[in-house]
Protein backbone atom coordinates (compact mmCIF):
# COMPACT_ATOMS: atom_id res chain seq x y z
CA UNK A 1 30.77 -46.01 -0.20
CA UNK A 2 31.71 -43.53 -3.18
CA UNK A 3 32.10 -40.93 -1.15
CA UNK A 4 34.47 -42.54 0.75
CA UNK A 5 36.49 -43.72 -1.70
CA UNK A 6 36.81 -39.77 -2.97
CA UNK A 7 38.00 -39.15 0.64
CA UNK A 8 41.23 -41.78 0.22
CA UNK A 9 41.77 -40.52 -3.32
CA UNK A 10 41.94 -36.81 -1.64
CA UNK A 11 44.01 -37.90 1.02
CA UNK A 12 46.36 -39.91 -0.78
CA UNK A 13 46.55 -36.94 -3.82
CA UNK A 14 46.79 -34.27 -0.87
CA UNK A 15 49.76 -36.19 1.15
CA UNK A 16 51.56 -36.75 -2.49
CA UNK A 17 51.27 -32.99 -2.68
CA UNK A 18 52.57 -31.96 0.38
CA UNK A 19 55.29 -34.83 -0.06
CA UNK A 20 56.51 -33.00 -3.43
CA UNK A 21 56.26 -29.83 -2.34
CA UNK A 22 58.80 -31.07 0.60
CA UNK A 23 61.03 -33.13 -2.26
CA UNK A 24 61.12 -29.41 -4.25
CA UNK A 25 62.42 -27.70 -0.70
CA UNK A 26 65.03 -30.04 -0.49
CA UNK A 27 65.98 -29.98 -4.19
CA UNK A 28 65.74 -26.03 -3.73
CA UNK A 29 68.18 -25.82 -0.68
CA UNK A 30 70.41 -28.24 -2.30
CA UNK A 31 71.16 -26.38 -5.19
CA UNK A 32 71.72 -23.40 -3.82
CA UNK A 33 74.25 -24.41 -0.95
């Protein structure tokens, strides 16, 4: 049961990351255009 709870809360923290990291890109490309 714990263990997969820790497996959401990984998921969910991993896709946030990968969702910022795309959000920074973006920000990135914008200001330099």
């Amino acid at each position: 049961m714990f263990e997969n709870v820790d497996i959401q809360f990984t998921c969910s923290e991993y896709l946030f990351k990968i969702k910022w990291e795309d959000e920074k890109k973006y920000i990135i490309n914008k200001i330099n255009k």
